[in-house]
Structure formats: C-alpha cells, structure tokens
C-alpha atoms as a PDB file:
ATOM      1  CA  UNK A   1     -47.736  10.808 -27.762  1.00  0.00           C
ATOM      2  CA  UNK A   2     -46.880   7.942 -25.958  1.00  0.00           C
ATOM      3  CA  UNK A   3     -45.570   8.114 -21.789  1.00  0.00           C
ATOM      4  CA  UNK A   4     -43.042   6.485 -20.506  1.00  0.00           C
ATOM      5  CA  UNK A   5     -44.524   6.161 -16.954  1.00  0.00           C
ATOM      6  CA  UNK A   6     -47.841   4.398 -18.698  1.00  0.00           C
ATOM      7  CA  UNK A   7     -46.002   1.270 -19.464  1.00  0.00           C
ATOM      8  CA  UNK A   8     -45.007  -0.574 -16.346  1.00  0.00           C
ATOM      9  CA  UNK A   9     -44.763  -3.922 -18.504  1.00  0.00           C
ATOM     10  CA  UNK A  10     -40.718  -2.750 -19.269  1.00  0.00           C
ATOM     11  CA  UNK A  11     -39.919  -2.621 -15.702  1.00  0.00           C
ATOM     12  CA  UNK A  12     -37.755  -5.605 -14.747  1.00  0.00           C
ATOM     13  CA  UNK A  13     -37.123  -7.443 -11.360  1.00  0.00           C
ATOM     14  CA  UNK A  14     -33.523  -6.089 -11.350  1.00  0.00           C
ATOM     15  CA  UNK A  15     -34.852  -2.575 -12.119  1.00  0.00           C
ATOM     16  CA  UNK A  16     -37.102  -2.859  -8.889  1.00  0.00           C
ATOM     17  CA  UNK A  17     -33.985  -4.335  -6.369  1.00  0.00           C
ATOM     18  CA  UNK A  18     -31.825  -1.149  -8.058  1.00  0.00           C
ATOM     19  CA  UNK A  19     -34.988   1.303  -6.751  1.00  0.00           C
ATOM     20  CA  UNK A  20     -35.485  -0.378  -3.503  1.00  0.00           C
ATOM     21  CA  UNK A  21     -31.159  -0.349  -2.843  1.00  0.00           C
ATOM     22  CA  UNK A  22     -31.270   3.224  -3.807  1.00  0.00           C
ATOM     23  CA  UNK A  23     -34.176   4.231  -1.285  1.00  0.00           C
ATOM     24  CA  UNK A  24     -32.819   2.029   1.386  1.00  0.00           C
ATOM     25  CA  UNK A  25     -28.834   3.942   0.759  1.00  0.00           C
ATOM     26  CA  UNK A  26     -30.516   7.248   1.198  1.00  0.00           C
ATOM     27  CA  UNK A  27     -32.772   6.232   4.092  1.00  0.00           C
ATOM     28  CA  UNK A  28     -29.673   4.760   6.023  1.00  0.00           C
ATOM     29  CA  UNK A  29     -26.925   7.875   5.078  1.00  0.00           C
ATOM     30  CA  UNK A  30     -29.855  10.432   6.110  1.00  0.00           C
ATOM     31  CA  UNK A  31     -30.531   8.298   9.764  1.00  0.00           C
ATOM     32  CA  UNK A  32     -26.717   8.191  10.388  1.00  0.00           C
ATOM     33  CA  UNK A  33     -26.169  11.971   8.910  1.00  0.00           C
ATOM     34  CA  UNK A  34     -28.326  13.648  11.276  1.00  0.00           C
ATOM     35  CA  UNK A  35     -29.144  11.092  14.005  1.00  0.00           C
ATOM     36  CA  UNK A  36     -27.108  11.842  17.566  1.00  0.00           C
ATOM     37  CA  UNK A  37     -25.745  15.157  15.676  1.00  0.00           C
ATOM     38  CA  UNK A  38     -28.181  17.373  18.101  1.00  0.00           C
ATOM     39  CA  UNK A  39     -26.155  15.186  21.101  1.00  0.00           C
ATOM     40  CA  UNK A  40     -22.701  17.061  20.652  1.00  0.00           C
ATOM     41  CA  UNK A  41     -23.720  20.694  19.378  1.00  0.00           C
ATOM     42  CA  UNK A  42     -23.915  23.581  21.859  1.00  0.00           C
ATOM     43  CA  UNK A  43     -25.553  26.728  21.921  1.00  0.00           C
ATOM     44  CA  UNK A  44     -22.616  29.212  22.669  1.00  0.00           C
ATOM     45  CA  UNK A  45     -25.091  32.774  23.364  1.00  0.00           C
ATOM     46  CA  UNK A  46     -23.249  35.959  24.002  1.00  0.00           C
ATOM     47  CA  UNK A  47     -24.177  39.300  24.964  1.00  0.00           C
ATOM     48  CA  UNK A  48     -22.440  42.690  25.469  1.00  0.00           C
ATOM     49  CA  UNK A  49     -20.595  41.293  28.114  1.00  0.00           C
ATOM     50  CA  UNK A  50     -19.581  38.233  26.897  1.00  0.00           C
ATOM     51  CA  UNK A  51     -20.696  34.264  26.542  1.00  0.00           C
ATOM     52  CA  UNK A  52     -23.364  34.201  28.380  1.00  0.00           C
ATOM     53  CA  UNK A  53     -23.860  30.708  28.303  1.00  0.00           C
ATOM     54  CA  UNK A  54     -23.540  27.442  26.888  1.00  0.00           C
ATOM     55  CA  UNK A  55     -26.149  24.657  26.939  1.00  0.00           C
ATOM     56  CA  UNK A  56     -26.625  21.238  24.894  1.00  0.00           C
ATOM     57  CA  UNK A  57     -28.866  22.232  21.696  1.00  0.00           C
ATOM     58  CA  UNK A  58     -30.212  18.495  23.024  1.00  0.00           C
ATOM     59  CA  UNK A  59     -32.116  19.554  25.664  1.00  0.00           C
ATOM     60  CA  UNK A  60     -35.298  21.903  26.049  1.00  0.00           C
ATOM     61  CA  UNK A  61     -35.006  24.895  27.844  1.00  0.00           C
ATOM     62  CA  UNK A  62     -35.684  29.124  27.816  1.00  0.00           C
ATOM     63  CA  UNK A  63     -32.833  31.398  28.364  1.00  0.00           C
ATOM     64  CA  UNK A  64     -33.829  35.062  28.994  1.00  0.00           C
ATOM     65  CA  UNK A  65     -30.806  36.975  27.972  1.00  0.00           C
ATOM     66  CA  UNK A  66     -30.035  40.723  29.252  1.00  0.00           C
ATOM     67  CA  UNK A  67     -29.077  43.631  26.751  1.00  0.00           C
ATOM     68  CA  UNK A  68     -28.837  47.086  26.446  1.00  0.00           C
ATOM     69  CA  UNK A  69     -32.737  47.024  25.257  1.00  0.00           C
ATOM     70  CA  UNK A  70     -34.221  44.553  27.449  1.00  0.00           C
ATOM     71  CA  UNK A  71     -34.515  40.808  27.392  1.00  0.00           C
ATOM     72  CA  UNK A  72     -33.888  39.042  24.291  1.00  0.00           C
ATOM     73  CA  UNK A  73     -35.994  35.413  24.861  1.00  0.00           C
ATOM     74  CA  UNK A  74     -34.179  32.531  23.281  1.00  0.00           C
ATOM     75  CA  UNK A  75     -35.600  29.161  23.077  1.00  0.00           C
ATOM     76  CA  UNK A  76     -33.964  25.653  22.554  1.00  0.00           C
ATOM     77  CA  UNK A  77     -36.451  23.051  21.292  1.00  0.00           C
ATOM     78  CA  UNK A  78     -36.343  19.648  19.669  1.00  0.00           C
ATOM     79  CA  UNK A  79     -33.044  20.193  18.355  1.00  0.00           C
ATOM     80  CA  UNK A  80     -32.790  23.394  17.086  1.00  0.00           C
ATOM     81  CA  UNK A  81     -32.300  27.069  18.684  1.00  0.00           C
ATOM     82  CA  UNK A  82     -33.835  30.716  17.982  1.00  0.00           C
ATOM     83  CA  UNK A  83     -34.733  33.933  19.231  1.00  0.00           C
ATOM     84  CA  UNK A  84     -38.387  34.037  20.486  1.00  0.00           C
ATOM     85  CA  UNK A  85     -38.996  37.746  21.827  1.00  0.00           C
ATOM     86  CA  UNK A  86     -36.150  40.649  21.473  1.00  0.00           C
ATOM     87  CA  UNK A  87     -36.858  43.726  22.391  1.00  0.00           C
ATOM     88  CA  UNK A  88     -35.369  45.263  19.087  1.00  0.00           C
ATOM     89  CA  UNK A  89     -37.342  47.931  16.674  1.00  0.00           C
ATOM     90  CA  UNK A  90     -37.511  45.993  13.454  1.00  0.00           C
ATOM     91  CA  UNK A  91     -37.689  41.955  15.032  1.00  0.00           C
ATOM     92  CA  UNK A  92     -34.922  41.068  12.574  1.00  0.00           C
ATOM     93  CA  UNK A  93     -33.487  38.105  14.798  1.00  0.00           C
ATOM     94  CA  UNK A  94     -36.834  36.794  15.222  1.00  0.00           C
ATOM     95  CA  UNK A  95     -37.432  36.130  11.247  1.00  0.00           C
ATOM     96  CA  UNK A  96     -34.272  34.780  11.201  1.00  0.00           C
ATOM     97  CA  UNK A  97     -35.796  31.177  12.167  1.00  0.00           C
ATOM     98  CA  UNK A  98     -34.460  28.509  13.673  1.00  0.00           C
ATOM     99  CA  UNK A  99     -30.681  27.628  13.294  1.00  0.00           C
ATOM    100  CA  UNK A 100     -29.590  24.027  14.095  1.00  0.00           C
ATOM    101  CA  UNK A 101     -25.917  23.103  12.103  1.00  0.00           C
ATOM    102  CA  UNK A 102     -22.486  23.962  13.383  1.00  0.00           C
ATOM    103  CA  UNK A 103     -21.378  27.390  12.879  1.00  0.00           C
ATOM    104  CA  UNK A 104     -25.256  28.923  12.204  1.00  0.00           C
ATOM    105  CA  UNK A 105     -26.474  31.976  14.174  1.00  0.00           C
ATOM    106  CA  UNK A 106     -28.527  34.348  14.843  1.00  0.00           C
ATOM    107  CA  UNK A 107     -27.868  37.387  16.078  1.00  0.00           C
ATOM    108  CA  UNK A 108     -29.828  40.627  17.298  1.00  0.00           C
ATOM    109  CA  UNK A 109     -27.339  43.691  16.809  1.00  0.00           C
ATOM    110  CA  UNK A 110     -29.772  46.531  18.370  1.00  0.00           C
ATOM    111  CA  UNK A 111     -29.704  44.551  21.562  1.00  0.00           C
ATOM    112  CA  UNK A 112     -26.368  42.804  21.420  1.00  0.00           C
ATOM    113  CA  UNK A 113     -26.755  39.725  21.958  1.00  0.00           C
ATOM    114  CA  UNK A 114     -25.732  36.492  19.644  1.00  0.00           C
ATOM    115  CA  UNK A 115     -27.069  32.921  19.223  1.00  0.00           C
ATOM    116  CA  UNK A 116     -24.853  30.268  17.843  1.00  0.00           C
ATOM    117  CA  UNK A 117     -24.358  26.652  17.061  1.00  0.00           C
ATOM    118  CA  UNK A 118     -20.796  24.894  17.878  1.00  0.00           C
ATOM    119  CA  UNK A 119     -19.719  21.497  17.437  1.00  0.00           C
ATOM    120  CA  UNK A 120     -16.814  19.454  16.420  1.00  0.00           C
ATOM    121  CA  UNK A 121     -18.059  19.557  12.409  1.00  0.00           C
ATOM    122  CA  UNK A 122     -18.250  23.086  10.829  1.00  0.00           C
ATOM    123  CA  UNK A 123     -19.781  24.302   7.515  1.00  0.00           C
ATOM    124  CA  UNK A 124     -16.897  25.677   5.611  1.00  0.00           C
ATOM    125  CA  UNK A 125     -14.036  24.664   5.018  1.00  0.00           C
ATOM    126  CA  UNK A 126     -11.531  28.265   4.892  1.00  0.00           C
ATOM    127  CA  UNK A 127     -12.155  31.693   6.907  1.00  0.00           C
ATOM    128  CA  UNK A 128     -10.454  34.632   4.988  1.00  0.00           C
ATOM    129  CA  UNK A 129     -10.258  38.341   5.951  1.00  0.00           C
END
C-alpha cells in the first residue's frame, strides 16, 4: 500500500503558494483576533456587598477580596484572571482555571464572591429566562 505523503514529486509550485497563503491567513486573523483584546476587558469582582472592584485584565496585580469565610485571593496575570486561595471547603473556584474572554467567570458561592470578564464583545448572542 502505497502513501500519499511518500511522494512529494506531485506537489506543484502553485500547491506550495496555496499552503504558504493559507498559513500566513491564519497567522494574521489569529494576531489581529486576540492581539490588544486583553487592552479593553475588565475584571468586574463582586462580593456580598457588591462590585468590589474593577481593574484592566491588562495589568498585573493581587486583589484580596473579603467574604463571609475569609479572603478569597484573586490574581490578574498576563492577560487572564483567577482565583488563587479561597477560603471555601471543597476549592471549587480554584479548579475552575483561568478565565480570560468577555462574559467568563468564576465564582466561589461558599464565600460569595464572583470573578468576571467584561468588554465591549460578548460570547453569546441571546440571554433567555
């Protein structure tokens, strides 16, 4: 049985220009897709009493946020958001990973307190009840 991948002797100039196009399309609508994005997304984080506060998903930082439990430690770093340390029983919020598109979140019910992305582009297009 014979491979097609063996014989390179069929592949054609044009066939190597269509290859190269098509990397060099998906190269250039990934850079422009997710390049500046992490510029105009917030990170909107609420507790039982409210937002708590809102700061650029763009820039580094530690928030230690008060709840009913204790502290719930949520970091911002290189783009993306998540819940380090919660003071919760079962840690759920802290497997949840790392959340970095509009309208993702993470949130830690025992200790009340909610991570989430905003921005002008969201995820879905409909919200029913």
């Amino acid at each position: 049985m014979k491979s097609l991948f063996k014989d390179y002797s069929s592949i054609t100039l044009a066939d190597k220009i269509l290859v190269g196009a098509l990397v060099l399309v998906v190269v250039l609508w990934s850079f422009l897709l997710f390049h500046g994005k992490a510029k105009d997304l917030k990170v909107e984080i609420y507790n039982k009493d409210g937002l708590y506060g809102v700061y650029p998903l763009s820039e580094t930082r530690t928030i230690r946020v008060p709840g009913p439990l204790g502290y719930t430690v949520v970091c911002i770093e290189s783009g993306k958001a998540y819940i380090q340390i919660s003071p919760c029983p079962n840690k759920i919020c802290v497997h949840m990973g790392k959340i970095w598109l509009p309208s993702q979140s993470v949130v830690c019910i025992p200790n009340r307190v909610v991570v989430r992305i905003s921005g002008k582009d969201r995820l879905f297009d409909a919200l029913t009840y």
